[in-house]
PDB file of N, CA and C in Angstrom:
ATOM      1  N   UNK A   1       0.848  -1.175   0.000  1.00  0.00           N
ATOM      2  CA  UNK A   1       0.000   0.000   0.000  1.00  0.00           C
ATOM      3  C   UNK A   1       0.892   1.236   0.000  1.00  0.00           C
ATOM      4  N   UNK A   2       0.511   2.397  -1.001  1.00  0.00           N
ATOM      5  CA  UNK A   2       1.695   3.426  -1.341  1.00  0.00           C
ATOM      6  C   UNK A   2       0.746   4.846  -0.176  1.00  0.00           C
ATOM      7  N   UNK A   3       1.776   5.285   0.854  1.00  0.00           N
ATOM      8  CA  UNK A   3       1.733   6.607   1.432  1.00  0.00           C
ATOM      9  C   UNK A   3       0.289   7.275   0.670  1.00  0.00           C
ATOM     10  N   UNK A   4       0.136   7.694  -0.524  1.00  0.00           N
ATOM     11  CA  UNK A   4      -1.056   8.011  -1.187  1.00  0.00           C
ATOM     12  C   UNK A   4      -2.553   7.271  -0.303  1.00  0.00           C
ATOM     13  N   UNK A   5      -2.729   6.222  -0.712  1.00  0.00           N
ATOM     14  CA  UNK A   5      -3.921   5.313  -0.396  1.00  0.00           C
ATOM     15  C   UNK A   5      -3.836   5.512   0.740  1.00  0.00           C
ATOM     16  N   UNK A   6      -2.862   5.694   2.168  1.00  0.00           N
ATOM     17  CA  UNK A   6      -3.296   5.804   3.196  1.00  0.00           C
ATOM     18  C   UNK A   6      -3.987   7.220   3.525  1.00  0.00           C
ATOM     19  N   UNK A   7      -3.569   8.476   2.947  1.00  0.00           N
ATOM     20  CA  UNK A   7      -4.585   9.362   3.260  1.00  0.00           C
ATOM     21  C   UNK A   7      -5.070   9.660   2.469  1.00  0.00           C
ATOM     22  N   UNK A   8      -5.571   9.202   1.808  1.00  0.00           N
ATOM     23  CA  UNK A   8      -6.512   9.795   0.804  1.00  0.00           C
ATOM     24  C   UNK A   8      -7.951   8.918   1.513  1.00  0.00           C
ATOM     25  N   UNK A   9      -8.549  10.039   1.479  1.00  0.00           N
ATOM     26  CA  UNK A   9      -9.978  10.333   1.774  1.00  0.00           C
ATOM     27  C   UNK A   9     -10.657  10.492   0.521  1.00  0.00           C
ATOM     28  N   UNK A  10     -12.274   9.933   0.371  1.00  0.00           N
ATOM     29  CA  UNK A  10     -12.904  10.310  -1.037  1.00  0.00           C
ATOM     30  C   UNK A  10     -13.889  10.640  -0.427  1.00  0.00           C
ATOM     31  N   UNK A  11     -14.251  11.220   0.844  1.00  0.00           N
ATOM     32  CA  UNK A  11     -15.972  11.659   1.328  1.00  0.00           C
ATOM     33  C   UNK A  11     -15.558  13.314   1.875  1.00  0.00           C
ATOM     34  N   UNK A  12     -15.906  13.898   1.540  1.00  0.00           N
ATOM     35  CA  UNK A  12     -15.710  15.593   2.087  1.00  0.00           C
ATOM     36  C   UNK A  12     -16.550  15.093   2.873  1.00  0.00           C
ATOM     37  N   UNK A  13     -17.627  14.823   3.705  1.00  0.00           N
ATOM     38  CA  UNK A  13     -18.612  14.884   4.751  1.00  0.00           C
ATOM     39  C   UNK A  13     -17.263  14.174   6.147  1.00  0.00           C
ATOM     40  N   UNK A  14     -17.192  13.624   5.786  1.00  0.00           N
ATOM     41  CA  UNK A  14     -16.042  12.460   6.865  1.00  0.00           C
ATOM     42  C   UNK A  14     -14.065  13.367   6.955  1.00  0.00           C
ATOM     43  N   UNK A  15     -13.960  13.970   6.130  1.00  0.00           N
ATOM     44  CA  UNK A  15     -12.914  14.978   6.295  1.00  0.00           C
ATOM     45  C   UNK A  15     -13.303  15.808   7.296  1.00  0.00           C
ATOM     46  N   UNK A  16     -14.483  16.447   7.393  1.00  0.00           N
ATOM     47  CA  UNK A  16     -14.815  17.222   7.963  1.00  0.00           C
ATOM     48  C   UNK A  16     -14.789  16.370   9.883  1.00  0.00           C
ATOM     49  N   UNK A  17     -15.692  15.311   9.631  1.00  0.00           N
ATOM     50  CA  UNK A  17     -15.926  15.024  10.784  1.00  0.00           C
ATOM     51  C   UNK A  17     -14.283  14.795  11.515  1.00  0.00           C
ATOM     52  N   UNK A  18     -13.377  13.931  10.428  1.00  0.00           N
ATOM     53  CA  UNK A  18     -12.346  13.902  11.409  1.00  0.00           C
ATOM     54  C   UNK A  18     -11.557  14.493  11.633  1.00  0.00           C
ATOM     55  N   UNK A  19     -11.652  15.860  11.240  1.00  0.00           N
ATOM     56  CA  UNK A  19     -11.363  17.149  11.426  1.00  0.00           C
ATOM     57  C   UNK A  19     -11.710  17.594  12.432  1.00  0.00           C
ATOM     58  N   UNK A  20     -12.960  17.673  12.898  1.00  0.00           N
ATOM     59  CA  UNK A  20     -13.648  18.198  14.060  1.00  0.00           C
ATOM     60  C   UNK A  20     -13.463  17.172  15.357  1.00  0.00           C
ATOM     61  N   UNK A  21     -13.203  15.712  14.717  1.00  0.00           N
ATOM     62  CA  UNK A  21     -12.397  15.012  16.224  1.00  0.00           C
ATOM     63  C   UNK A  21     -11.522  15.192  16.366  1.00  0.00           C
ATOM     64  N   UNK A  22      -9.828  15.625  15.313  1.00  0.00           N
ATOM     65  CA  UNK A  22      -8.746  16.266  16.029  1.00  0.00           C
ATOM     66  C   UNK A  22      -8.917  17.132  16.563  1.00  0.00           C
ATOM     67  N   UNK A  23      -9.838  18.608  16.043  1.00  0.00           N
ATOM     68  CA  UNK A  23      -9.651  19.643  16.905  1.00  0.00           C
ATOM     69  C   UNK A  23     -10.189  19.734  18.167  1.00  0.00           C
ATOM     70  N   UNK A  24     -11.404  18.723  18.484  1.00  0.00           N
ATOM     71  CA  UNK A  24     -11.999  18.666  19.484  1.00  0.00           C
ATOM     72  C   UNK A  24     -10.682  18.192  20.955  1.00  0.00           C
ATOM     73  N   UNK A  25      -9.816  17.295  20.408  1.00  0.00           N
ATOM     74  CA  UNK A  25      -8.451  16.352  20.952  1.00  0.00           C
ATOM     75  C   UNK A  25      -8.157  17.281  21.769  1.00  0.00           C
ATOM     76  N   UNK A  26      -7.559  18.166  20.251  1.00  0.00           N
ATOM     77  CA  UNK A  26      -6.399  19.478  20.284  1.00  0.00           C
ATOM     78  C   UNK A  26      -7.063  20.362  21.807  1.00  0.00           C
ATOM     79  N   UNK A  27      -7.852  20.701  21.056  1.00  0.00           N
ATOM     80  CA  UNK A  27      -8.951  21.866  22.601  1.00  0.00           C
ATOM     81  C   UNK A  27      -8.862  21.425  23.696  1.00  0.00           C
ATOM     82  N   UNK A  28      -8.965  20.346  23.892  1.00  0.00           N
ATOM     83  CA  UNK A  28      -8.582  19.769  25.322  1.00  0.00           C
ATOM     84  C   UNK A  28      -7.534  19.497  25.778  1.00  0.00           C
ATOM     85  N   UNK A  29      -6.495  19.156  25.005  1.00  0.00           N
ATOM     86  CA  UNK A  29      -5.167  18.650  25.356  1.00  0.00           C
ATOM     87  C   UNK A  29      -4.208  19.919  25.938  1.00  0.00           C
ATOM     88  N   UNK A  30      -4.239  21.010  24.828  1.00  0.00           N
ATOM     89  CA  UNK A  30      -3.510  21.711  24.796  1.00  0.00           C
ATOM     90  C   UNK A  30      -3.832  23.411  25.698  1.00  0.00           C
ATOM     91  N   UNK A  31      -5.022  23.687  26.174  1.00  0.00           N
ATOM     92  CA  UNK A  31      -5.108  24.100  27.763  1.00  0.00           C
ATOM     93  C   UNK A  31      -4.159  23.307  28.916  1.00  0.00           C
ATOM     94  N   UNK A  32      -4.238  22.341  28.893  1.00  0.00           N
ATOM     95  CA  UNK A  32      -3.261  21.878  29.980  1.00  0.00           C
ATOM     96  C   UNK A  32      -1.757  22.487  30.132  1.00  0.00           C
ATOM     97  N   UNK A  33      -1.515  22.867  28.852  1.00  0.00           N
ATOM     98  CA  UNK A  33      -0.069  23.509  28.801  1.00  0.00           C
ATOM     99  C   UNK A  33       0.127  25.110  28.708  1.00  0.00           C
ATOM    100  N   UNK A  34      -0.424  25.563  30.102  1.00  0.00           N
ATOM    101  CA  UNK A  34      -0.629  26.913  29.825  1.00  0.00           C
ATOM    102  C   UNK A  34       0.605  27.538  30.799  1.00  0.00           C
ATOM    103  N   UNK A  35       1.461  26.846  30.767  1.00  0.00           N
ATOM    104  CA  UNK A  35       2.557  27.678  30.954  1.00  0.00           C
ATOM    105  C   UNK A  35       3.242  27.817  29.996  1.00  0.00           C
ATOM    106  N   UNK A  36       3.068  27.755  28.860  1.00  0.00           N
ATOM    107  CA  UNK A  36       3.622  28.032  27.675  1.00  0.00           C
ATOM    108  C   UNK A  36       3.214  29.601  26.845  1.00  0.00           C
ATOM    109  N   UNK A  37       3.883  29.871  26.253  1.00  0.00           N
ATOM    110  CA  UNK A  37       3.177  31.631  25.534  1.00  0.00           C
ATOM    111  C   UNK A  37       2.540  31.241  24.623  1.00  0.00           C
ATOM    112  N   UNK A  38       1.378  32.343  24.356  1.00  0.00           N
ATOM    113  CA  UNK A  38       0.349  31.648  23.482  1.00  0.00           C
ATOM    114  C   UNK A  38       0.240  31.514  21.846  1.00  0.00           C
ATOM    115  N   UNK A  39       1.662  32.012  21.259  1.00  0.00           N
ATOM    116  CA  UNK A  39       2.358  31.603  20.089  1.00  0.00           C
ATOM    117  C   UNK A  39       2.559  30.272  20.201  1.00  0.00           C
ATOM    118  N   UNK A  40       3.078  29.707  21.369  1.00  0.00           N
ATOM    119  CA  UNK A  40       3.514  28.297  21.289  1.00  0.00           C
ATOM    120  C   UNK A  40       2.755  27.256  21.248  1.00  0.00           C
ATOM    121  N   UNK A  41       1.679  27.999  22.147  1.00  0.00           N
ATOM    122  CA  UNK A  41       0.048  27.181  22.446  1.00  0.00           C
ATOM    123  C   UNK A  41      -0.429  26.604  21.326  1.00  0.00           C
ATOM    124  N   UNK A  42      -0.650  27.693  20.597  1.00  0.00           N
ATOM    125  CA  UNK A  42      -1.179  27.825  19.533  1.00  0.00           C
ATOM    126  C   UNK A  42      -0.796  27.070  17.918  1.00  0.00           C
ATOM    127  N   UNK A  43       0.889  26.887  18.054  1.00  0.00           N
ATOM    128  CA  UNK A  43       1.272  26.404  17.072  1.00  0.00           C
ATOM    129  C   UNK A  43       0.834  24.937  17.562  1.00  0.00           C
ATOM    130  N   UNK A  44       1.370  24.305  19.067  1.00  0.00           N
ATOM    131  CA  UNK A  44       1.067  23.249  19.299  1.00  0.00           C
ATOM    132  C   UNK A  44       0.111  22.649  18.684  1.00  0.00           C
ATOM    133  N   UNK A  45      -1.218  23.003  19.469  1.00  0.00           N
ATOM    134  CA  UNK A  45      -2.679  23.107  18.838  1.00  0.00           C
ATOM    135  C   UNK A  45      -2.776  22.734  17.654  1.00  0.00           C
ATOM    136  N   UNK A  46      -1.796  23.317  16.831  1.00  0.00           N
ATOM    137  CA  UNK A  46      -2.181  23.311  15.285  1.00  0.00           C
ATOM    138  C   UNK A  46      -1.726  21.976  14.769  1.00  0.00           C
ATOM    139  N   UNK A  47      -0.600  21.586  15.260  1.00  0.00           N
ATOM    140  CA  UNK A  47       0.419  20.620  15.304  1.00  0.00           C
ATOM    141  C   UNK A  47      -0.445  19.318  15.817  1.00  0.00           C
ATOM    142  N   UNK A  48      -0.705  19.341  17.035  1.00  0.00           N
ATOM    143  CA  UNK A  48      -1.392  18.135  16.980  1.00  0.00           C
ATOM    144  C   UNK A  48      -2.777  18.162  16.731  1.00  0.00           C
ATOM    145  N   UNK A  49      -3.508  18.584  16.544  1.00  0.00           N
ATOM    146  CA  UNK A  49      -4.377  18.783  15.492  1.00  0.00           C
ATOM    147  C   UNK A  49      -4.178  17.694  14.036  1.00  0.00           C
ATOM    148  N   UNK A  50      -2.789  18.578  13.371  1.00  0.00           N
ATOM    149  CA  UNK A  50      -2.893  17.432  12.316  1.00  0.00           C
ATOM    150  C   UNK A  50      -2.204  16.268  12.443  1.00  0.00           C
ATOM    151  N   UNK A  51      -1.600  15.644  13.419  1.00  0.00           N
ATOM    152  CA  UNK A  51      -1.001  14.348  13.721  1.00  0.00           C
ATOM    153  C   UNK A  51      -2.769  13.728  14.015  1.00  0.00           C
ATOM    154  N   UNK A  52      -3.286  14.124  15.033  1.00  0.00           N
ATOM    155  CA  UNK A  52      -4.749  13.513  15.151  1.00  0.00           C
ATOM    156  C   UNK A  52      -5.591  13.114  13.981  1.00  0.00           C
ATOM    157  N   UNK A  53      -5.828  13.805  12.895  1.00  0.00           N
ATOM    158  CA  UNK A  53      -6.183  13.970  12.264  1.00  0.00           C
ATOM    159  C   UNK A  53      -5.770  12.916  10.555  1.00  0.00           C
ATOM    160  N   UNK A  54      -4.095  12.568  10.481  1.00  0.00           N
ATOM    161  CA  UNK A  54      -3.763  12.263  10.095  1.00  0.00           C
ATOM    162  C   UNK A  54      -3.854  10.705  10.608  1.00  0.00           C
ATOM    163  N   UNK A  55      -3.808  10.399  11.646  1.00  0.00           N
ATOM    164  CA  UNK A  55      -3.525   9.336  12.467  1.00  0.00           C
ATOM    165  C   UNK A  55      -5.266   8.767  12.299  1.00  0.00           C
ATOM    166  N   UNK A  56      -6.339   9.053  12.344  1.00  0.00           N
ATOM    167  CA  UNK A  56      -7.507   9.087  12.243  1.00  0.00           C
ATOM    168  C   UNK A  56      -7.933   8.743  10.687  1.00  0.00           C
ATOM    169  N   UNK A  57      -7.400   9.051   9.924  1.00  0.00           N
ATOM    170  CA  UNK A  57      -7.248   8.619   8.258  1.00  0.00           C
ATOM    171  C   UNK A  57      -6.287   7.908   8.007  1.00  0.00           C
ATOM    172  N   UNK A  58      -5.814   7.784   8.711  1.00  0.00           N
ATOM    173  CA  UNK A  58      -4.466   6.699   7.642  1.00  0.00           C
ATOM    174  C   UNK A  58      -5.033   5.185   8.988  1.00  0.00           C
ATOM    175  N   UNK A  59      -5.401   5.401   9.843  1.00  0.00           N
ATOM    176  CA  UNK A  59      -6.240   4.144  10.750  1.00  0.00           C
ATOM    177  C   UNK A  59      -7.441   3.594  10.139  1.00  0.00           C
ATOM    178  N   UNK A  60      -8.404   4.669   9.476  1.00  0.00           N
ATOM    179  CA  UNK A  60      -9.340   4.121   9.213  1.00  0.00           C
ATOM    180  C   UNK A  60      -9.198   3.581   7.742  1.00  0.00           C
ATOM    181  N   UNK A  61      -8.116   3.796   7.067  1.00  0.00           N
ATOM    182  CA  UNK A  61      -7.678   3.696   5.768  1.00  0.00           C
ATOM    183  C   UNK A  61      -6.989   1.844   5.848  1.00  0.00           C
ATOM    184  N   UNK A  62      -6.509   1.806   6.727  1.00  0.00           N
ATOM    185  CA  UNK A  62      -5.368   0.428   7.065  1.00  0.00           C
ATOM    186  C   UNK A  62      -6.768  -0.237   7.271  1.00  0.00           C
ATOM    187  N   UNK A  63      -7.389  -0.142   8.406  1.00  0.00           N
ATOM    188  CA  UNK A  63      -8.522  -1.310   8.855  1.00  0.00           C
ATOM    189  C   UNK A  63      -9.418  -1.292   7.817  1.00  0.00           C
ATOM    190  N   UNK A  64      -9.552  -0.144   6.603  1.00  0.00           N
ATOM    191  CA  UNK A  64     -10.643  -1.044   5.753  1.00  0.00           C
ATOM    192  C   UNK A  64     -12.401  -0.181   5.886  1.00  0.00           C
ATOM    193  N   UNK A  65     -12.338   0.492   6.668  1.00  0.00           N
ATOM    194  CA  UNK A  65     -13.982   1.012   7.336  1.00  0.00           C
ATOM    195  C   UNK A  65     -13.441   2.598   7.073  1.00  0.00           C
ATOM    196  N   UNK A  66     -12.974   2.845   5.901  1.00  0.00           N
ATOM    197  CA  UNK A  66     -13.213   4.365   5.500  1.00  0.00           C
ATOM    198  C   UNK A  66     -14.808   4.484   5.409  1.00  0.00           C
ATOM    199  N   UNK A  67     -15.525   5.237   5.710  1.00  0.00           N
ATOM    200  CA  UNK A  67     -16.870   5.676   5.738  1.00  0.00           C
ATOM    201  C   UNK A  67     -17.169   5.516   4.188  1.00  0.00           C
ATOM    202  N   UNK A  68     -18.575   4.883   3.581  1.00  0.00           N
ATOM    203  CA  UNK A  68     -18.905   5.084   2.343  1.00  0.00           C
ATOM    204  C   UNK A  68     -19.813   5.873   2.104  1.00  0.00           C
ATOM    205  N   UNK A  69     -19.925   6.258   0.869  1.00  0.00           N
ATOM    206  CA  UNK A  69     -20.996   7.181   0.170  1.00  0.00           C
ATOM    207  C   UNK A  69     -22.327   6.816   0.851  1.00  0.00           C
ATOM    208  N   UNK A  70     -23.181   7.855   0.935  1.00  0.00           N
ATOM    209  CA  UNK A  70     -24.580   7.255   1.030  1.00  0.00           C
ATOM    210  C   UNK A  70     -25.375   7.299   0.396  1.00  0.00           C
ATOM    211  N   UNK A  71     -24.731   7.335  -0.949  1.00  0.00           N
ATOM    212  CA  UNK A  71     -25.690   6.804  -2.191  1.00  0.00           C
ATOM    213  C   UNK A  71     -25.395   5.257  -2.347  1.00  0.00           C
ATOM    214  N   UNK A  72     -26.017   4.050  -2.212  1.00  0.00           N
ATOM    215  CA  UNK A  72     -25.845   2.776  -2.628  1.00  0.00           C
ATOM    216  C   UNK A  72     -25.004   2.154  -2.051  1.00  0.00           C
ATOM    217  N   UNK A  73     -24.228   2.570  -1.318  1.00  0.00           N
ATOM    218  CA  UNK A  73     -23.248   2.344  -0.050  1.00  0.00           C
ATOM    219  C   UNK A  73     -21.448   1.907  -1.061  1.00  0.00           C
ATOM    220  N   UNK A  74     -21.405   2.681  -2.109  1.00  0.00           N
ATOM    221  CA  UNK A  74     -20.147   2.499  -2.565  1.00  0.00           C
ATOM    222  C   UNK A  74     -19.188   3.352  -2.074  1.00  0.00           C
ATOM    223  N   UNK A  75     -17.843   2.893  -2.283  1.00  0.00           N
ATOM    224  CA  UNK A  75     -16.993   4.246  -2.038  1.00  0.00           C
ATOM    225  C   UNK A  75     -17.040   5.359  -3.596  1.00  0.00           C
ATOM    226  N   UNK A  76     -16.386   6.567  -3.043  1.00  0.00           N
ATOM    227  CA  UNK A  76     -16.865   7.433  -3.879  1.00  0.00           C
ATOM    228  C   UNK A  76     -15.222   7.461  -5.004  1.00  0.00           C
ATOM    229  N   UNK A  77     -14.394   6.241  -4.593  1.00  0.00           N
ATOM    230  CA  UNK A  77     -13.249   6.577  -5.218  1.00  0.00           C
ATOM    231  C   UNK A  77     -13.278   6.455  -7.066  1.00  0.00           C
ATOM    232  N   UNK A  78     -14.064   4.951  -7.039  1.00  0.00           N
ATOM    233  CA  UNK A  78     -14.667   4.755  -8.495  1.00  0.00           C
ATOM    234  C   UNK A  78     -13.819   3.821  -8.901  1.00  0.00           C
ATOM    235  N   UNK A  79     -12.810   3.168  -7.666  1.00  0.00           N
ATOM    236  CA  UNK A  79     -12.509   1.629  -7.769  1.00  0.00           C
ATOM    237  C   UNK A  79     -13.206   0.509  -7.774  1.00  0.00           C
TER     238      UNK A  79
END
């Protein structure tokens, strides 16, 4: 399996969602580190954000249960 196929996503609806579970991660994680300045906070945040995010697609990509279309229940890749 080539780096490609693991993140590649074919549903914009499901980008979104696992988008909104890294940042949801991020929001919580990264208050804890508030002795840090909030340039740093902030890049953090951003940072793991997309490790979450990445880690969340290339998992659901390996096991097979990428989310399908909900037209007819195909994927939308057109394999």
């Amino acid at each position: 399996m080539q780096l490609s196929q693991l993140i590649q996503i074919d549903n914009g609806r499901w980008a979104g969602v696992f988008g909104g579970v890294a940042g949801g991660v991020a929001a919580t994680v990264v208050p804890q580190l508030s002795t840090l300045s909030s340039g740093r906070v902030a890049l953090l945040g951003g940072l793991l954000t997309l490790v979450v995010f990445l880690l969340l697609v290339v998992v659901a990509n390996l096991a097979g249960v990428m989310p399908r279309d909900a037209q007819g229940g195909e994927t939308t890749s057109g394999n």
